[in-house]
Protein backbone atom coordinates (compact mmCIF):
# COMPACT_ATOMS: atom_id res chain seq x y z
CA UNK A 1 104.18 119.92 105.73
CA UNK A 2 102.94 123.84 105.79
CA UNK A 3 100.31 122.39 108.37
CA UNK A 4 103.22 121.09 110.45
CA UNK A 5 105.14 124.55 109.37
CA UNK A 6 101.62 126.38 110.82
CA UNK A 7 101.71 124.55 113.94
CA UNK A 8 105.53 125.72 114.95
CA UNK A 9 104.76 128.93 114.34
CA UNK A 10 101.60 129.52 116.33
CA UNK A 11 103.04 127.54 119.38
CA UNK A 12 105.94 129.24 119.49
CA UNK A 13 104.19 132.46 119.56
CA UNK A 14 102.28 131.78 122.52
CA UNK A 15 104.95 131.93 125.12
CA UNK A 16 105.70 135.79 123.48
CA UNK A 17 102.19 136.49 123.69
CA UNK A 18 101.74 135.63 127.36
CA UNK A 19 105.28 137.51 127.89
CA UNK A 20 103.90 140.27 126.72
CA UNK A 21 100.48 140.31 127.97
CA UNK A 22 101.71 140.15 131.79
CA UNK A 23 103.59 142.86 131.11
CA UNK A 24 100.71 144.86 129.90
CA UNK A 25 98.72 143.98 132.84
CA UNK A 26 101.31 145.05 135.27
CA UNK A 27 101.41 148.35 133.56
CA UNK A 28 98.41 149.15 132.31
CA UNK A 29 96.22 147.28 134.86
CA UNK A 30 97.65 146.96 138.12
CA UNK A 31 99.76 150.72 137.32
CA UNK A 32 103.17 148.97 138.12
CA UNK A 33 106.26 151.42 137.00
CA UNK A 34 107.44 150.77 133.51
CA UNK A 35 111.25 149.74 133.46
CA UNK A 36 112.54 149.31 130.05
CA UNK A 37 115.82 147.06 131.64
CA UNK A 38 113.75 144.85 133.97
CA UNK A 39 111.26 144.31 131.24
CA UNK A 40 114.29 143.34 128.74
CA UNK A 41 116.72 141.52 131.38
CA UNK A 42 113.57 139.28 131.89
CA UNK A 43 112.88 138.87 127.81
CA UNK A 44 116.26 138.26 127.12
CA UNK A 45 116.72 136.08 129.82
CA UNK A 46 113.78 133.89 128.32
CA UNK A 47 114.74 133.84 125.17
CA UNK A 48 117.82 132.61 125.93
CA UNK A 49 116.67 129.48 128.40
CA UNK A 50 113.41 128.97 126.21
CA UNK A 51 115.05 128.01 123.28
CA UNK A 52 117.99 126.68 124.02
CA UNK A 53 116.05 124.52 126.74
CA UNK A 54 113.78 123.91 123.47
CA UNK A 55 116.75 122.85 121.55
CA UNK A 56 118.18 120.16 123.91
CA UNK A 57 114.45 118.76 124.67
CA UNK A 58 114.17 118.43 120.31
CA UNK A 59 117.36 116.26 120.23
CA UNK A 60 118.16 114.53 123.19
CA UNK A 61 114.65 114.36 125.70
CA UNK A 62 112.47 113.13 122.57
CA UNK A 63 115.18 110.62 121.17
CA UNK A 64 114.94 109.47 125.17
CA UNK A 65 118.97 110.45 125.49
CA UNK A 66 118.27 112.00 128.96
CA UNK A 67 121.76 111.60 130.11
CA UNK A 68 122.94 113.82 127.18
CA UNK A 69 119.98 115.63 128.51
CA UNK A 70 120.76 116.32 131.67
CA UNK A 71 124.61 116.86 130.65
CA UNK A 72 123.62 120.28 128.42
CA UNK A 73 120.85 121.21 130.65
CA UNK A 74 123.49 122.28 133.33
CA UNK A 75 124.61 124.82 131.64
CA UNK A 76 121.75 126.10 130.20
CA UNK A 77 121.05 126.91 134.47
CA UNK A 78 124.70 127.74 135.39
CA UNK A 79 124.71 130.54 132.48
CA UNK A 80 120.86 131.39 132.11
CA UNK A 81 121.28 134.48 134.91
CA UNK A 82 123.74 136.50 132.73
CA UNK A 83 121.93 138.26 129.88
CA UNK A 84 119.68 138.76 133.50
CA UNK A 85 122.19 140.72 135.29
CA UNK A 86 123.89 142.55 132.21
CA UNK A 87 120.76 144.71 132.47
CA UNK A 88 119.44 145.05 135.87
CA UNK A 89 121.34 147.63 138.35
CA UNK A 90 122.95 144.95 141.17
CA UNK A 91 123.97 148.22 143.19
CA UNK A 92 120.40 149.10 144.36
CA UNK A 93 119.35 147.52 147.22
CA UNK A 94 116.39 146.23 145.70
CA UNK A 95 118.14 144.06 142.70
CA UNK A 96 121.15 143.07 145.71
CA UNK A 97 117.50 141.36 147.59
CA UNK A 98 115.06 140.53 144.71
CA UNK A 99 117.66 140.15 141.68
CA UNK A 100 118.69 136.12 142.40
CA UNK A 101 114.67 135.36 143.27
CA UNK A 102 113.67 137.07 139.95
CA UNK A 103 116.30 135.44 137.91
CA UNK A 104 115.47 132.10 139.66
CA UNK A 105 111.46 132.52 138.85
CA UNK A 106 112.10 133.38 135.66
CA UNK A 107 114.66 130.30 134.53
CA UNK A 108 111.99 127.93 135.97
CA UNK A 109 108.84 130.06 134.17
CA UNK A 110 110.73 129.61 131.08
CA UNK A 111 112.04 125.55 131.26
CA UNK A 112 108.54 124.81 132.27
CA UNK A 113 107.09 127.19 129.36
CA UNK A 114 109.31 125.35 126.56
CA UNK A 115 108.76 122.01 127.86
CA UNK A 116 105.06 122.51 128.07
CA UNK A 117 105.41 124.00 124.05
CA UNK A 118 107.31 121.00 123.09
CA UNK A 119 104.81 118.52 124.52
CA UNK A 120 101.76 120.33 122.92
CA UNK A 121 104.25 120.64 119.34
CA UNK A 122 104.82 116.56 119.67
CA UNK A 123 100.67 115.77 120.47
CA UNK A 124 99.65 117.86 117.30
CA UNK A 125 102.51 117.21 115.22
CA UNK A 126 102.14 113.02 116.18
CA UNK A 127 97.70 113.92 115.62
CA UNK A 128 98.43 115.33 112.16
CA UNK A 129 100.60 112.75 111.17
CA UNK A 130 98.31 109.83 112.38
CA UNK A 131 95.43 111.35 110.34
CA UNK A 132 97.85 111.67 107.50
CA UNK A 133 98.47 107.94 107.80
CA UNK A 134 95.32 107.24 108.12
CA UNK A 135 94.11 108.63 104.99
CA UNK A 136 97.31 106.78 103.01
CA UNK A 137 95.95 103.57 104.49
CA UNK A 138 92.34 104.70 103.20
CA UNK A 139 93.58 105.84 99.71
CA UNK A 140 95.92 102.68 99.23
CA UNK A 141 93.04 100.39 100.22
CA UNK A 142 90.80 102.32 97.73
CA UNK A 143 92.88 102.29 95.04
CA UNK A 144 93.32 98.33 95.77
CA UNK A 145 89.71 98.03 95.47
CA UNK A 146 89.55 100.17 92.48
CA UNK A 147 92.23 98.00 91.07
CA UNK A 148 89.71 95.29 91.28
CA UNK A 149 87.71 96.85 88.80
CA UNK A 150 89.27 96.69 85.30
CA UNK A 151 90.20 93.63 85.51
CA UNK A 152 87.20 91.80 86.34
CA UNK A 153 85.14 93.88 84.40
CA UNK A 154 87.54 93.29 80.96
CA UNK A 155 87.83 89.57 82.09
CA UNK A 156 83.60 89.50 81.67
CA UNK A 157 83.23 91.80 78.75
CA UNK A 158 85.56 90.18 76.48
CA UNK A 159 83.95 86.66 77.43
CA UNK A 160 81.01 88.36 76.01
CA UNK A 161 82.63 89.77 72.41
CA UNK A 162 84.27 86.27 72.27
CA UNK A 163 80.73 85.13 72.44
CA UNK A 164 79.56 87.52 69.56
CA UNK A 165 82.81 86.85 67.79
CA UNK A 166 82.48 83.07 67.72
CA UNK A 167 78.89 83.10 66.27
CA UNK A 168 80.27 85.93 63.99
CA UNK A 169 77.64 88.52 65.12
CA UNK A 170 77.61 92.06 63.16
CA UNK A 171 77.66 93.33 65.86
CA UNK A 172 81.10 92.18 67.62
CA UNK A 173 82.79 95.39 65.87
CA UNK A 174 80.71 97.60 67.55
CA UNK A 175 81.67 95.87 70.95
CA UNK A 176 85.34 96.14 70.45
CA UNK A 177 84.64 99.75 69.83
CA UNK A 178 82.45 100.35 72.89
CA UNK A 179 85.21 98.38 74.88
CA UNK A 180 87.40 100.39 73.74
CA UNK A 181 85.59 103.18 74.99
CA UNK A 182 84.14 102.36 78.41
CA UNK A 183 88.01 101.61 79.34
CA UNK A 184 89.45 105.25 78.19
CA UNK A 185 87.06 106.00 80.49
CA UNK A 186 88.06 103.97 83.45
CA UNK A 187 92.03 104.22 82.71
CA UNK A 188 91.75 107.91 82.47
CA UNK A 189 88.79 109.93 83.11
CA UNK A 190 88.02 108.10 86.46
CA UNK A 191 91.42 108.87 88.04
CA UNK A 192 90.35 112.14 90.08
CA UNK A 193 88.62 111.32 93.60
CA UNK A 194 85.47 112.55 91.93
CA UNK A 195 83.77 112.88 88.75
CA UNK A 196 80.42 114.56 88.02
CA UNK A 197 77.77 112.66 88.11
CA UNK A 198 76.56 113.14 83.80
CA UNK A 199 80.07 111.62 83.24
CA UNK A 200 79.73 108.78 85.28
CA UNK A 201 75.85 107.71 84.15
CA UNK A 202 77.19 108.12 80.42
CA UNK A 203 79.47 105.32 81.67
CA UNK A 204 76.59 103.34 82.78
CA UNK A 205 74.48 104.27 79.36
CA UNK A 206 77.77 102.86 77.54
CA UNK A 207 78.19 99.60 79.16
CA UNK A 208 74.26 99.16 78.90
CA UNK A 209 74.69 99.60 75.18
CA UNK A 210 77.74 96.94 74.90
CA UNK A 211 75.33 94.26 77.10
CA UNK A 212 72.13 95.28 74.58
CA UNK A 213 74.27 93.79 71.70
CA UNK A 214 73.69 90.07 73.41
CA UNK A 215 70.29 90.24 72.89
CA UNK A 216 67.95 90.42 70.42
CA UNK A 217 64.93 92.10 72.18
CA UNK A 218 65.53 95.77 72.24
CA UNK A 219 66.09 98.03 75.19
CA UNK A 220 66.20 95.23 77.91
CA UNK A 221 66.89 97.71 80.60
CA UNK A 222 64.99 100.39 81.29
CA UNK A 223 67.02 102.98 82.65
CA UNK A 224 65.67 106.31 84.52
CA UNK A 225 67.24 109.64 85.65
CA UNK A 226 65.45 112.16 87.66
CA UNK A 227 67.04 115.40 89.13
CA UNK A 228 69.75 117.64 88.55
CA UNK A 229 72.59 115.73 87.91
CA UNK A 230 75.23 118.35 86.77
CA UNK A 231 75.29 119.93 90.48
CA UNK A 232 76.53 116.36 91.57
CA UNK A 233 79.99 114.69 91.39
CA UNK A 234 80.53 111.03 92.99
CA UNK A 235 83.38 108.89 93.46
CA UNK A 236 83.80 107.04 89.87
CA UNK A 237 82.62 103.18 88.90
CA UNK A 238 80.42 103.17 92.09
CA UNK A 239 77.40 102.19 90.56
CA UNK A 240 79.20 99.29 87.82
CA UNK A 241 79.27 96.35 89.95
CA UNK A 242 75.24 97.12 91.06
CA UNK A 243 74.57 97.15 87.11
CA UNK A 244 76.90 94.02 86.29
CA UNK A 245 74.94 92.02 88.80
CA UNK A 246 71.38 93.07 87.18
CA UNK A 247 72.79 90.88 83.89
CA UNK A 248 74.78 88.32 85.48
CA UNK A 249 72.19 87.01 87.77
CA UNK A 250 69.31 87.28 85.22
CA UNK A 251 68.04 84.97 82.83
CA UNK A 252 69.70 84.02 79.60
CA UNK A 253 66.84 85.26 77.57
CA UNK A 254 64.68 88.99 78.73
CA UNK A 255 62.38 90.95 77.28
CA UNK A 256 62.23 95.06 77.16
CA UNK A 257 62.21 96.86 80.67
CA UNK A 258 63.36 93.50 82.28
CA UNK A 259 65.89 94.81 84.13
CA UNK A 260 65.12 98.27 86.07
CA UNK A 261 67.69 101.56 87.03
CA UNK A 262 67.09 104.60 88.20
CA UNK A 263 68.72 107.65 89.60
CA UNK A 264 67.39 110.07 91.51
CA UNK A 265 69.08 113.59 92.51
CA UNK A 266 66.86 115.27 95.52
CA UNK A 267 68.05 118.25 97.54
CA UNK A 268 70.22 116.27 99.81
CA UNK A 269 70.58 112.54 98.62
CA UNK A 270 71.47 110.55 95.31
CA UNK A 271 69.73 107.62 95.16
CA UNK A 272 70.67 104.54 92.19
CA UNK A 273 67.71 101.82 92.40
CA UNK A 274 68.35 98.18 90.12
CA UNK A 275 65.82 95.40 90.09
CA UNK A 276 66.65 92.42 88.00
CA UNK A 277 64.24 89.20 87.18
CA UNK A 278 66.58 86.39 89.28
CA UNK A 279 68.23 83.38 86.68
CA UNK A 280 68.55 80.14 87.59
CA UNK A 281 72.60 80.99 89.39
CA UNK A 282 71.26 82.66 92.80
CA UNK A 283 72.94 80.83 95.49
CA UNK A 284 74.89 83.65 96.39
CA UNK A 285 74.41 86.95 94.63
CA UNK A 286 76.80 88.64 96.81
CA UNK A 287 80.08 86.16 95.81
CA UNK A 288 80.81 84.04 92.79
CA UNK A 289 84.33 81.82 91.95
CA UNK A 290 86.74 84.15 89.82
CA UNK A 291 84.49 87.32 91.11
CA UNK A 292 84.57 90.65 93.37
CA UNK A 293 80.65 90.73 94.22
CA UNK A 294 79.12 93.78 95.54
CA UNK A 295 82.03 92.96 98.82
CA UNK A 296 84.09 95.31 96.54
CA UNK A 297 81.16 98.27 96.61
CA UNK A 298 80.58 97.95 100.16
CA UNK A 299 84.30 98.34 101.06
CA UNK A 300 84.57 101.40 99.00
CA UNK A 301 81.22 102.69 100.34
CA UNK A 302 82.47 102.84 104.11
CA UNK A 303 85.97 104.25 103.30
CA UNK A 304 84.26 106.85 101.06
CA UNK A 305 81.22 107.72 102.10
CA UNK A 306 81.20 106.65 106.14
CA UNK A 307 78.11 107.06 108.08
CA UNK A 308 76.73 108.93 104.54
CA UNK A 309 75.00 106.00 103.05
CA UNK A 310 72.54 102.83 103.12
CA UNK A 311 72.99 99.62 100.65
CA UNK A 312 69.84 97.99 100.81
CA UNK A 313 69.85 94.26 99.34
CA UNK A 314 66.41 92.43 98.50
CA UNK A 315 65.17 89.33 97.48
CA UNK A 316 61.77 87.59 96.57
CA UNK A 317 61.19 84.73 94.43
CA UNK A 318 61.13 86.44 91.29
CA UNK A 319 63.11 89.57 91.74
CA UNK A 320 66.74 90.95 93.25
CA UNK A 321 66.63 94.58 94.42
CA UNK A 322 69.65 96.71 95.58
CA UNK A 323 69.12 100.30 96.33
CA UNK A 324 72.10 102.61 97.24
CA UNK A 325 71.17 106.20 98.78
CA UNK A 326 74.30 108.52 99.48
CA UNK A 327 73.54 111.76 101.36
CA UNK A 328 74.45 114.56 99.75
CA UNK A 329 76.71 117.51 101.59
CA UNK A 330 74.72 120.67 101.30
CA UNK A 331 76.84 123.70 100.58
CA UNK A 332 75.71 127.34 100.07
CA UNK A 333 77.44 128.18 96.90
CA UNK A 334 74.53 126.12 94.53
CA UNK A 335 77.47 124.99 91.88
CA UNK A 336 79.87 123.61 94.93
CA UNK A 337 77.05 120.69 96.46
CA UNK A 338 79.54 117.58 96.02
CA UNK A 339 78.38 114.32 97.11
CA UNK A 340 81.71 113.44 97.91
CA UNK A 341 84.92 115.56 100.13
């Protein structure tokens, strides 16, 4: 709304500023006489026919009521010559010849001057609110897709604390409590468009700790993080579905380091690196039944980063690779460089 507010004021100061700049040139430039009633019949003259021209265009011509239109436009031309001739002299012989001509010019400068402001109000009024729509449409499809997230990934954890639960694992207490965790985090915390960076690979770190209590071997991912990662923030749960997929598609049973991430903060691109030994379920690593697949990261990638990122997916006969680089937007202040407007 103030940009809308912005735009009526600046338009409407435009016909004013032309006004007043011909006048200047007549005077100063071209050394015409200065005559304080011509000057004013004229302004008062368009203010009268501008606006009230403005006025009827604003309610009828936009609603596409031109008969109602064309009804109050009379008028506006029958009456638009008075505040005119109020001021001007009609005794001298020069106002008895020139007078109607001048008064005639000017009605016409001024209907064409407020139609011309109306059409340029509608384009960038109708632009704004287009990109304004636009954006809605982008932030209700994001949340939608961000939707996605705690459900599916509650749906799989708890499948894996039932699992602990039914053998009656010490360490299914622990799980609740790291559950309980890694969701305050994602009911919360990852509201805001963006979250720095630490926050979100303490997420990670967390939800690597809750999968570690499946196995016996210790540390089966070996996770990495190189750079500065406090001078970064990044749209939150980006990275969760690329580190779900490293355990669902591996095999049941891995030793330390099995499964690879790493992060990397450079001067002007994040990039987040998994590698996972492939399972015997690889059909389709992309999709499964009951699942949101990296479809869901993808989606969110274009609407959030556009043009500002590559997902590359790889497979050999041993391994599944994804590697996600975002640019980064350089700014000048040092503590404003945000991955993400």
């Amino acid at each position: 709304m103030k940009r809308i507010n912005s735009v009526f004021k600046a338009v409407h100061i435009l016909p004013w500023t032309v006004y007043s700049g011909l006048v200047f040139w007549n005077i100063v430039i071209c050394g015409d006489t200065f005559i304080p009633n011509l000057y004013l019949a004229v302004f008062l003259l368009g203010l009268y026919v501008f606006y009230s021209h403005f006025f009827i265009l604003t309610q009828y011509l936009n609603k596409r009521k031109y008969k109602d239109y064309f009804i109050r436009l009379v008028p506006i031309l029958l009456t638009a010559p008075i505040p005119f001739f109020l001021f001007i002299n009609m005794d001298e012989d020069y106002y008895k010849r020139e007078g109607p001509g001048m008064a005639l010019g000017g009605i016409i400068a001024f209907l064409v001057l407020s139609f011309l402001v109306r059409i340029a109000q509608n384009l960038i009024i109708n632009t704004i609110k287009k990109v304004q729509l636009e954006k809605q449409a982008i932030n209700t499809e994001l949340v939608y897709l961000k939707s996605q997230i705690n459900p599916h990934f509650l749906f799989n954890t708890l499948n894996n604390i039932h699992t602990l639960v039914y053998t009656q694992a010490a360490t299914a207490p622990e799980a609740v409590m790291r559950l309980s965790s890694l969701m305050r985090y994602m009911l919360y915390e990852s509201n805001a468009a963006t979250v720095p960076l630490s926050i979100e690979l303490d997420y990670l770190k967390d939800y690597i700790g809750l999968q570690q209590l499946r196995y016996k071997t210790d540390n089966v991912v070996d996770f990495q993080v190189e750079g500065d990662v406090d001078k970064c923030q990044i749209a939150p749960l980006l990275f969760i579905h690329l580190l779900e997929n490293t355990y669902k598609h591996s095999p049941a049973k891995l030793d330390t380091g099995s499964i690879k991430v790493s992060v990397s903060v450079g001067d002007s691109s994040l990039v987040f690196n998994c590698e996972n030994p492939l399972g015997n379920k690889t059909d389709n690593l992309l999709e499964e039944p009951g699942g949101i697949g990296l479809a869901n990261v993808q989606k969110r990638l274009q609407l959030l980063y556009p043009e500002k990122h590559t997902l590359e997916i790889g497979k050999t006969e041993t391994h599944f690779r994804v590697q996600l680089k975002i640019n980064m937007k350089i700014r000048h202040e040092r503590k404003a460089e945000l991955l993400y407007n």
